[in-house]
C-alpha atoms as a PDB file:
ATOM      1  CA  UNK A   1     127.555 119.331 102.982  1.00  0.00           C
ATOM      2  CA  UNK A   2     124.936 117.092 104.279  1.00  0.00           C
ATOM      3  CA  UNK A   3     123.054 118.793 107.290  1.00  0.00           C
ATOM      4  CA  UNK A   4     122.432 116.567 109.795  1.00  0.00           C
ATOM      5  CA  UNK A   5     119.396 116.489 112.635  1.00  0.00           C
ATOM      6  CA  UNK A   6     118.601 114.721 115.679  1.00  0.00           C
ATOM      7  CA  UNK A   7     115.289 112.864 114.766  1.00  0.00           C
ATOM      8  CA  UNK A   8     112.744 113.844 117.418  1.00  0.00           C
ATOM      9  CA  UNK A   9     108.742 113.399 117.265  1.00  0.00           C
ATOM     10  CA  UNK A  10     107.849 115.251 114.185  1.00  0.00           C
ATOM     11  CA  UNK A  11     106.161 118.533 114.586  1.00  0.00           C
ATOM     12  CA  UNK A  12     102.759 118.124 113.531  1.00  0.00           C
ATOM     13  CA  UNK A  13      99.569 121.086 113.862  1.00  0.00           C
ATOM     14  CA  UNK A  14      96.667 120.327 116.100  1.00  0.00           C
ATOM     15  CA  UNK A  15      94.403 120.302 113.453  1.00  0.00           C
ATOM     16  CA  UNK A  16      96.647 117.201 112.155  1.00  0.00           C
ATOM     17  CA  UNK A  17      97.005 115.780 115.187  1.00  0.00           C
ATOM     18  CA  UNK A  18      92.795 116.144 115.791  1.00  0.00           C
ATOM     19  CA  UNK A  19      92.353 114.699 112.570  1.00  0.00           C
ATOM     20  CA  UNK A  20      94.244 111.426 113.541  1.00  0.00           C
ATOM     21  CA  UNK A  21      92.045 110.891 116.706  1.00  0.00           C
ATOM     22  CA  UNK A  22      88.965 112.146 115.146  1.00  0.00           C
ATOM     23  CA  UNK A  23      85.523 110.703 116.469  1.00  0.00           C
ATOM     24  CA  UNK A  24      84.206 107.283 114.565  1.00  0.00           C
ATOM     25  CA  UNK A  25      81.982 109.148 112.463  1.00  0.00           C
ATOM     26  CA  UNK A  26      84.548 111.282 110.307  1.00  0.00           C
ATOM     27  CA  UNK A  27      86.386 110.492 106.786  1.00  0.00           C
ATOM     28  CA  UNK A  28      89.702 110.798 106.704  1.00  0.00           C
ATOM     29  CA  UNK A  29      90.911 113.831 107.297  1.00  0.00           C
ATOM     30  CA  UNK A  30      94.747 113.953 107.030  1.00  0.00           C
ATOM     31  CA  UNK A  31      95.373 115.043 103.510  1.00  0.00           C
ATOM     32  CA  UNK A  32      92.663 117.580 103.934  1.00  0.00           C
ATOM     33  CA  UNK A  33      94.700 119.368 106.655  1.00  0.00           C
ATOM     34  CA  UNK A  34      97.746 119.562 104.627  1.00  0.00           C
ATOM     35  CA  UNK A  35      95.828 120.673 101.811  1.00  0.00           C
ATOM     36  CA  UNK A  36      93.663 123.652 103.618  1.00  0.00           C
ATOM     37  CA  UNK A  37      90.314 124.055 103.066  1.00  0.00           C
ATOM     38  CA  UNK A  38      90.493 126.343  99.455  1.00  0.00           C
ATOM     39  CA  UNK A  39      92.695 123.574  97.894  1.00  0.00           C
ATOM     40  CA  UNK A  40      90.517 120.813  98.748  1.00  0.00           C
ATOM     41  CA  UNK A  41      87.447 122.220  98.328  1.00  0.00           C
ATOM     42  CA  UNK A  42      89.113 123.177  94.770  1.00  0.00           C
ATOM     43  CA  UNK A  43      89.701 119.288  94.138  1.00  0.00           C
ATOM     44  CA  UNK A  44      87.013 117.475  91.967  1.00  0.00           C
ATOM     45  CA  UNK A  45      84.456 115.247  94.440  1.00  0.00           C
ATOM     46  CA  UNK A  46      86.310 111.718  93.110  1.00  0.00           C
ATOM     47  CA  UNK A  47      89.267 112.922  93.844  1.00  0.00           C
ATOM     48  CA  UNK A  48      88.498 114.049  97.569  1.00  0.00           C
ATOM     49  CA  UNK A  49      86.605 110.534  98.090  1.00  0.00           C
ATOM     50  CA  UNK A  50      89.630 109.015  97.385  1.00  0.00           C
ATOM     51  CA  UNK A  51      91.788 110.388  99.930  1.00  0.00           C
ATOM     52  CA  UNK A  52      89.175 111.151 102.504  1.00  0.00           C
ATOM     53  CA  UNK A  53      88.766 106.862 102.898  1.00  0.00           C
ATOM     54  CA  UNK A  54      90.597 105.604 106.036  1.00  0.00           C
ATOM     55  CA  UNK A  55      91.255 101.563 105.607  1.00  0.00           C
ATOM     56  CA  UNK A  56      90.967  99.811 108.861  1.00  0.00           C
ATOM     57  CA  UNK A  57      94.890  98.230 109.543  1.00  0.00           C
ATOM     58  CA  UNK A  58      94.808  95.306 107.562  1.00  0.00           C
ATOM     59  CA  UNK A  59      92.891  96.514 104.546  1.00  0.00           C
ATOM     60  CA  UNK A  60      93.808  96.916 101.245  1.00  0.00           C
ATOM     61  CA  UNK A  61      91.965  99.309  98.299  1.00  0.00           C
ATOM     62  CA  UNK A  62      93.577  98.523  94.992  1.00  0.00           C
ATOM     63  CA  UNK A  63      93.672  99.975  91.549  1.00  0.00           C
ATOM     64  CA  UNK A  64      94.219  98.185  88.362  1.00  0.00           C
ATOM     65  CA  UNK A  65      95.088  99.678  85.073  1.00  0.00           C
ATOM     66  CA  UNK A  66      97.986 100.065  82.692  1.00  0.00           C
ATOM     67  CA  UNK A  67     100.768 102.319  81.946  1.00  0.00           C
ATOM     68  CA  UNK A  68     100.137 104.827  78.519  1.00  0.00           C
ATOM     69  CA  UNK A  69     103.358 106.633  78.684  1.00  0.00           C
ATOM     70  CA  UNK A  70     106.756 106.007  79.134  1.00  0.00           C
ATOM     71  CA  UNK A  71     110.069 107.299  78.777  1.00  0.00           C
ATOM     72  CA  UNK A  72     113.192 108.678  80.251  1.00  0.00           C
ATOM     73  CA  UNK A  73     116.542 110.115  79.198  1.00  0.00           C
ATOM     74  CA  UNK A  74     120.110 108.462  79.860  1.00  0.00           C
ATOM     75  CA  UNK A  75     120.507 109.805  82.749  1.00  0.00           C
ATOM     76  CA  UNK A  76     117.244 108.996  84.368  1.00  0.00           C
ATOM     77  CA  UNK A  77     117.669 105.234  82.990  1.00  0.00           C
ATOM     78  CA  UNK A  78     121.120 105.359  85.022  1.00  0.00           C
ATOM     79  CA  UNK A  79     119.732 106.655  88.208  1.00  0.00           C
ATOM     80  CA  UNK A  80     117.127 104.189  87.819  1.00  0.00           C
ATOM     81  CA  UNK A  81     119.740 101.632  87.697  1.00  0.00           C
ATOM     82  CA  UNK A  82     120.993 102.948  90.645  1.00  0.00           C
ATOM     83  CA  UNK A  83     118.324 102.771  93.017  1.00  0.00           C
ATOM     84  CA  UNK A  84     117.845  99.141  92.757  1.00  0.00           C
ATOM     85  CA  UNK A  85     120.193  99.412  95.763  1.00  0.00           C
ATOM     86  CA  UNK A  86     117.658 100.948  97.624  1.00  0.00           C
ATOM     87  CA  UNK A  87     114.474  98.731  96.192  1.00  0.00           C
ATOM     88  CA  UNK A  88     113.926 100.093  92.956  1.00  0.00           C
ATOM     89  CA  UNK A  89     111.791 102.995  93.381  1.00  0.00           C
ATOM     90  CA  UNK A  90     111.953 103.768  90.459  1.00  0.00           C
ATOM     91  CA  UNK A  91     109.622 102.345  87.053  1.00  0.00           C
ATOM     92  CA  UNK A  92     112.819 100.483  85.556  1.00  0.00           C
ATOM     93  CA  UNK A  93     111.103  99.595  81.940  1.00  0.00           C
ATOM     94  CA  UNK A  94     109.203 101.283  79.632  1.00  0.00           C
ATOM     95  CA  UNK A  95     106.519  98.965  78.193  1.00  0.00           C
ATOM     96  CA  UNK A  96     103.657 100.723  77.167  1.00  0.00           C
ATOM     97  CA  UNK A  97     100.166  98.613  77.862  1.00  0.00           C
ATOM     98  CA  UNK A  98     101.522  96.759  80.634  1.00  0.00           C
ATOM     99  CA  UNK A  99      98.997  96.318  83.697  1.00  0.00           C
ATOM    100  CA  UNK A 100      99.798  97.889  86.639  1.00  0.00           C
ATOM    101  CA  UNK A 101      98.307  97.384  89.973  1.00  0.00           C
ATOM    102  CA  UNK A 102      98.172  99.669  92.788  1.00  0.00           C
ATOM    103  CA  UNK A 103      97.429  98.901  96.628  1.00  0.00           C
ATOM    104  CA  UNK A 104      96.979 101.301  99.596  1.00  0.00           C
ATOM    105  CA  UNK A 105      97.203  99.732 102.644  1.00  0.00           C
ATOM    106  CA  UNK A 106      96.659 101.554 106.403  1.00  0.00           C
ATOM    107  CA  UNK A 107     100.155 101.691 108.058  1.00  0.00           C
ATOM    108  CA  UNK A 108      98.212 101.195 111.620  1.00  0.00           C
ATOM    109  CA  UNK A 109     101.705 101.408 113.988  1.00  0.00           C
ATOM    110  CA  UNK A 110     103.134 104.941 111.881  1.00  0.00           C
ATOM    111  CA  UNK A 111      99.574 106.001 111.686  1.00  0.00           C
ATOM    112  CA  UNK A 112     100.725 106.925 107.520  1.00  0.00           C
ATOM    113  CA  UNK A 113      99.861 104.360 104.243  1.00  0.00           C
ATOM    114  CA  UNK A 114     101.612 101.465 102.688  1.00  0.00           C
ATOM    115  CA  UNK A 115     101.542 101.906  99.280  1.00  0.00           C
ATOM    116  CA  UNK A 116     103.242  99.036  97.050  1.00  0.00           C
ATOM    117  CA  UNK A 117     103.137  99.131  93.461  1.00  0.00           C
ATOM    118  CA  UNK A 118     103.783  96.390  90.733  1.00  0.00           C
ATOM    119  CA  UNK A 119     104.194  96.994  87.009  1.00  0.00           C
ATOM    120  CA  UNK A 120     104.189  94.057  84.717  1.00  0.00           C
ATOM    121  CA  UNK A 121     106.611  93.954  82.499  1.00  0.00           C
ATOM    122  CA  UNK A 122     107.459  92.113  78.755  1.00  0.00           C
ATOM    123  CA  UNK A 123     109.881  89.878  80.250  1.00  0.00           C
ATOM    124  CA  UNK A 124     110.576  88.070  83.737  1.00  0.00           C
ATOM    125  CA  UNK A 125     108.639  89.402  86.956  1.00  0.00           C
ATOM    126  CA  UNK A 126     107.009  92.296  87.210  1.00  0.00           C
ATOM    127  CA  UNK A 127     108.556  95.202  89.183  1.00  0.00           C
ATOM    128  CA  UNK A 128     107.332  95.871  92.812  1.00  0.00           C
ATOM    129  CA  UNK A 129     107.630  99.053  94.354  1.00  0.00           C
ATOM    130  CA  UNK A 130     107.118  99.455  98.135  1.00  0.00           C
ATOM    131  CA  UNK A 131     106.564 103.135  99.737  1.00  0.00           C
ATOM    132  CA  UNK A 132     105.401 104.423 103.081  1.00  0.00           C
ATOM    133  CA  UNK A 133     103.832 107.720 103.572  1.00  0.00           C
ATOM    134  CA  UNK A 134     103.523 109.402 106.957  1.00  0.00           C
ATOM    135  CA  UNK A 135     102.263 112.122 107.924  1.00  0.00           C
ATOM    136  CA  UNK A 136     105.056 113.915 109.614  1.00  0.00           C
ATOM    137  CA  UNK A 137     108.107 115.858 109.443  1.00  0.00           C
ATOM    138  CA  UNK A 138     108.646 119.598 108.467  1.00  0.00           C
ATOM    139  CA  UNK A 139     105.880 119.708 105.910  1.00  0.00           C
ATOM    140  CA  UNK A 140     103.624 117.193 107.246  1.00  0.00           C
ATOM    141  CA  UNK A 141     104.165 114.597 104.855  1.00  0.00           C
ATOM    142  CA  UNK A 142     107.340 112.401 104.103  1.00  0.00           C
ATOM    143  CA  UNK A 143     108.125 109.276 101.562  1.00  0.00           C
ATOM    144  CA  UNK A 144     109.825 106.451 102.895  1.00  0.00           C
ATOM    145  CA  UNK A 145     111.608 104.842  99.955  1.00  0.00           C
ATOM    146  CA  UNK A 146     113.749 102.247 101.524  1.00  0.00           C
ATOM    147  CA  UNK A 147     117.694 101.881 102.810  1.00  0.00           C
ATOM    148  CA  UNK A 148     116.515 105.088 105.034  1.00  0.00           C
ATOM    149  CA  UNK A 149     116.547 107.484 102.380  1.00  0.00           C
ATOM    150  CA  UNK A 150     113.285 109.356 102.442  1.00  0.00           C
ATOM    151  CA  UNK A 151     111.493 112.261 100.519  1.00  0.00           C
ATOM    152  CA  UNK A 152     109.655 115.777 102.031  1.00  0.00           C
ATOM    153  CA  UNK A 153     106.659 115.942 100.339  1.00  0.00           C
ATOM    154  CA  UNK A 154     104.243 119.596 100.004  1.00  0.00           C
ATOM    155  CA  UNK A 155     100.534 119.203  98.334  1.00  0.00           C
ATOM    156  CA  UNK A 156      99.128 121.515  96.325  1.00  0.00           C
ATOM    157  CA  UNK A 157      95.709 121.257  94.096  1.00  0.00           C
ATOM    158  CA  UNK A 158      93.267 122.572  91.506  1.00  0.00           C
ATOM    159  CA  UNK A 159      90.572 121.921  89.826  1.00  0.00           C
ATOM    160  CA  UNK A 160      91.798 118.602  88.196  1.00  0.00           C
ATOM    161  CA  UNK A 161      94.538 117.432  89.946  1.00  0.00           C
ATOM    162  CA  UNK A 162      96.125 116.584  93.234  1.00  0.00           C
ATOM    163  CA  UNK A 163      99.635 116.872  93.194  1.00  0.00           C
ATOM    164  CA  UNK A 164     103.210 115.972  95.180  1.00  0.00           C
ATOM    165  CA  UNK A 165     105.793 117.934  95.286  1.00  0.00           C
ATOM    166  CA  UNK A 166     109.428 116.928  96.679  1.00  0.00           C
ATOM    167  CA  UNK A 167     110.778 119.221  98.884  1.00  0.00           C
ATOM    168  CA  UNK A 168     114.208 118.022  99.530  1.00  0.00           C
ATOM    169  CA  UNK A 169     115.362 114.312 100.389  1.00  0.00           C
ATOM    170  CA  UNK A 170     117.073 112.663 103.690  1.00  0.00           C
ATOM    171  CA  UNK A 171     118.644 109.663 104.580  1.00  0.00           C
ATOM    172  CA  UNK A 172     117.363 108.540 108.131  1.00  0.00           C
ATOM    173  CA  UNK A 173     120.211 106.403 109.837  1.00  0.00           C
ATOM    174  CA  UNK A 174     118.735 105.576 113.544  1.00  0.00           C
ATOM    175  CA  UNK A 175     118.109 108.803 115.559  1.00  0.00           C
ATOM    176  CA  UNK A 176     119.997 110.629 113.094  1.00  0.00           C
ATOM    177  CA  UNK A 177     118.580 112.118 109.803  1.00  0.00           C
ATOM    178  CA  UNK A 178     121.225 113.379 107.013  1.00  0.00           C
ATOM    179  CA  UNK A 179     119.067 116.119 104.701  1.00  0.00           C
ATOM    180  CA  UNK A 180     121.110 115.236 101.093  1.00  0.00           C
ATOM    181  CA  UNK A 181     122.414 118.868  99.430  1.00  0.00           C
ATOM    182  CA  UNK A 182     121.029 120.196  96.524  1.00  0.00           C
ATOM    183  CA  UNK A 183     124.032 119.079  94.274  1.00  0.00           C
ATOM    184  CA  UNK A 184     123.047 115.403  95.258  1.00  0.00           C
ATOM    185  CA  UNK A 185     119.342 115.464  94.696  1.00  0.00           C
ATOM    186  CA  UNK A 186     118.237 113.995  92.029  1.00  0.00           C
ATOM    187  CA  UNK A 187     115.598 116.562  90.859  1.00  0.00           C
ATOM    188  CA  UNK A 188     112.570 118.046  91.421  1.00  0.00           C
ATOM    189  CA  UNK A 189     109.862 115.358  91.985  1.00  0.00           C
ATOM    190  CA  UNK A 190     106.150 115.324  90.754  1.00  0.00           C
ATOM    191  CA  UNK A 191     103.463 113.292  91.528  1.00  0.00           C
ATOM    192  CA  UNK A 192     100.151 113.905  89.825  1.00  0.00           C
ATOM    193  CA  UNK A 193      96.706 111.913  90.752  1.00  0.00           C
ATOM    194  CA  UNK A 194      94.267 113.300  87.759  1.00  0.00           C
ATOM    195  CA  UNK A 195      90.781 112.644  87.767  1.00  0.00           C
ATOM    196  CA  UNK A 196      89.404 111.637  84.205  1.00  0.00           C
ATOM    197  CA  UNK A 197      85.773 112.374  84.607  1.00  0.00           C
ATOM    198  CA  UNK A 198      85.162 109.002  84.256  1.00  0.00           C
ATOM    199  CA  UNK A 199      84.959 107.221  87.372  1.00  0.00           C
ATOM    200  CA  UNK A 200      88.938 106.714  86.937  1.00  0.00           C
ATOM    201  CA  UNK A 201      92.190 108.793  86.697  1.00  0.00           C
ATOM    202  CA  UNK A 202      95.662 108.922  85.509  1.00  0.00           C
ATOM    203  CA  UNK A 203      98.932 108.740  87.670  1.00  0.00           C
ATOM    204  CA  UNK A 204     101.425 111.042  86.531  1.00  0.00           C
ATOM    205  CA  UNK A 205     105.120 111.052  87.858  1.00  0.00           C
ATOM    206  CA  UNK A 206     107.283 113.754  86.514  1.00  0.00           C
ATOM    207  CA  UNK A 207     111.177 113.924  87.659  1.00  0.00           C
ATOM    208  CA  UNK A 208     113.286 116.904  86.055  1.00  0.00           C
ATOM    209  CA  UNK A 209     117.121 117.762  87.216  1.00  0.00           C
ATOM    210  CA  UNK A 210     118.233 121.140  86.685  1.00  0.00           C
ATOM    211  CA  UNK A 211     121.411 120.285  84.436  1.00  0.00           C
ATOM    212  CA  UNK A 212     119.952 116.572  83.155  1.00  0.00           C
ATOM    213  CA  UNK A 213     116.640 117.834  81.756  1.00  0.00           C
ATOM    214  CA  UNK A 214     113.783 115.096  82.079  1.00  0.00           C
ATOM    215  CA  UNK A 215     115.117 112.386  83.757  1.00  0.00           C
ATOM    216  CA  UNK A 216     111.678 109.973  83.780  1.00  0.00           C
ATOM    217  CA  UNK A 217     108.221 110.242  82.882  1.00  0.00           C
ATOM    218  CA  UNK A 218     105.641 107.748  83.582  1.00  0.00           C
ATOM    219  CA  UNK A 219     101.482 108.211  82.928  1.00  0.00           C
ATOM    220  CA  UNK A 220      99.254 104.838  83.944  1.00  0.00           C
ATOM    221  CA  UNK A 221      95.614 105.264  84.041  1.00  0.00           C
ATOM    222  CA  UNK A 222      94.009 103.373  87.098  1.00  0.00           C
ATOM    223  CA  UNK A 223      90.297 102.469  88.111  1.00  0.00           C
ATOM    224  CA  UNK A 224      89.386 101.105  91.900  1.00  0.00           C
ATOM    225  CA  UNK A 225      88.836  97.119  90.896  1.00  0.00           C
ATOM    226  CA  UNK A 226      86.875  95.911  93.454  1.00  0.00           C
ATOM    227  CA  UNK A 227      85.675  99.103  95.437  1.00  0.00           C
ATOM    228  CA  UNK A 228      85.920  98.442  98.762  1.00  0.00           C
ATOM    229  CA  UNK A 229      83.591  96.874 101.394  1.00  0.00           C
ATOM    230  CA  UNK A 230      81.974  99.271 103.571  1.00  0.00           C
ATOM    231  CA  UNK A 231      83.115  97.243 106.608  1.00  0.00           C
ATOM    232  CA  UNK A 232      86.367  97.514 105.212  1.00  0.00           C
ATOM    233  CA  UNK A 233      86.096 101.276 106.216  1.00  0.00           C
ATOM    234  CA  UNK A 234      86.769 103.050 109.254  1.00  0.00           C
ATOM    235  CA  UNK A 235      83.689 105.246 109.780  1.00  0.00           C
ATOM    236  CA  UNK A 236      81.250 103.197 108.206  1.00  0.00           C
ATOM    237  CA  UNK A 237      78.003 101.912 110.429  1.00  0.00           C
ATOM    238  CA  UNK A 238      75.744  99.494 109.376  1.00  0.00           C
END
């Protein structure tokens, strides 16, 4: 059965909340929190300069690069299919080489990210994929996907690698939320941000269903193009 909850504020841990009001003078702090300080101190230094940047609202950093791998099974090609009811969430194509831009944008009113990807594609126009992340909810971080269905992210790290993990999905109708069963999940979700030792790193995104095996893989490598201006971000004084 679908469980269903009352949406109230999210709970969220003082050091969370602390880190969204923190003085001028701090890096973003948010995915630290969720992280602990072991796990991020176990990330590699690009890695935590990446997600310790805080865009001013309006802002945009953006990574270009191009997908390397590519592939998914039947069933993961149908549930791709699928989800164009939603927005597409999902890579739809598999053209290896194709450019692929990424763009994080501050989500100033949610106090989360925009994140909106596009992959070109062989033929017609290239695929756009819009996400929200905020940091709320019963593990502190949640994927908004579109049509109100949503995703419960958990963080973990090491000494390459940060990684998402889904927890379960919801659907979000108003003030109620509708937390999907397992039998209607669509697998166990993995998000991988790599660092390549080389100024750039490689986006892996791994989904695997218990019965259906690999549904998708995708692997783009990405590079900031242009880095930022330091007005751009918060913190920064001249």
């Amino acid at each position: 059965m679908l469980t269903t909850e009352r949406l109230h504020p999210p709970p969220r841990s003082r050091a969370l909340d602390s880190a969204a009001a923190k003085p001028a003078d701090l890096h973003d702090l948010r995915f630290r929190v969720l992280l602990g300080e072991a796990g991020w101190n176990s990330l590699p230094p690009a890695v935590r300069e990446r997600f310790s940047k805080r865009l001013r609202p309006g802002m945009a950093v953006t990574y270009a690069g191009q997908i390397t791998e590519s592939r998914r099974n039947m069933a993961g090609h149908v549930l791709a299919q699928l989800c164009r009811l939603i927005g597409a969430p999902l890579p739809l194509n598999d053209d290896l080489g194709a450019a692929a831009v990424v763009t994080v944008t501050e989500d100033g009113d949610a106090g989360g990210q925009f994140w909106t990807r596009m992959y070109n594609r062989a033929h017609g126009f290239p695929q756009v994929i819009h996400s929200s992340k905020r940091f709320a909810g019963p593990t502190g971080l949640e994927e908004y996907l579109g049509g109100g269905f949503g995703i419960a992210l958990a963080v973990s790290a090491d000494e390459t690698a940060l990684h998402f993990h889904s927890r379960h999905y919801f659907l979000a109708l108003g003030a109620i939320r509708l937390r999907l069963p397992a039998w209607l999940e669509p697998g166990a979700l993995t998000i991988s941000h790599i660092d390549r030792d080389d100024g750039g790193f490689a986006f892996v995104l791994d989904l695997r269903h218990p019965l259906l095996g690999e549904l998708l893989r995708q692997v783009g490598l990405f590079r900031e193009r242009p880095a930022p201006r330091p007005d751009d971000i918060e913190g920064h004084r001249p």
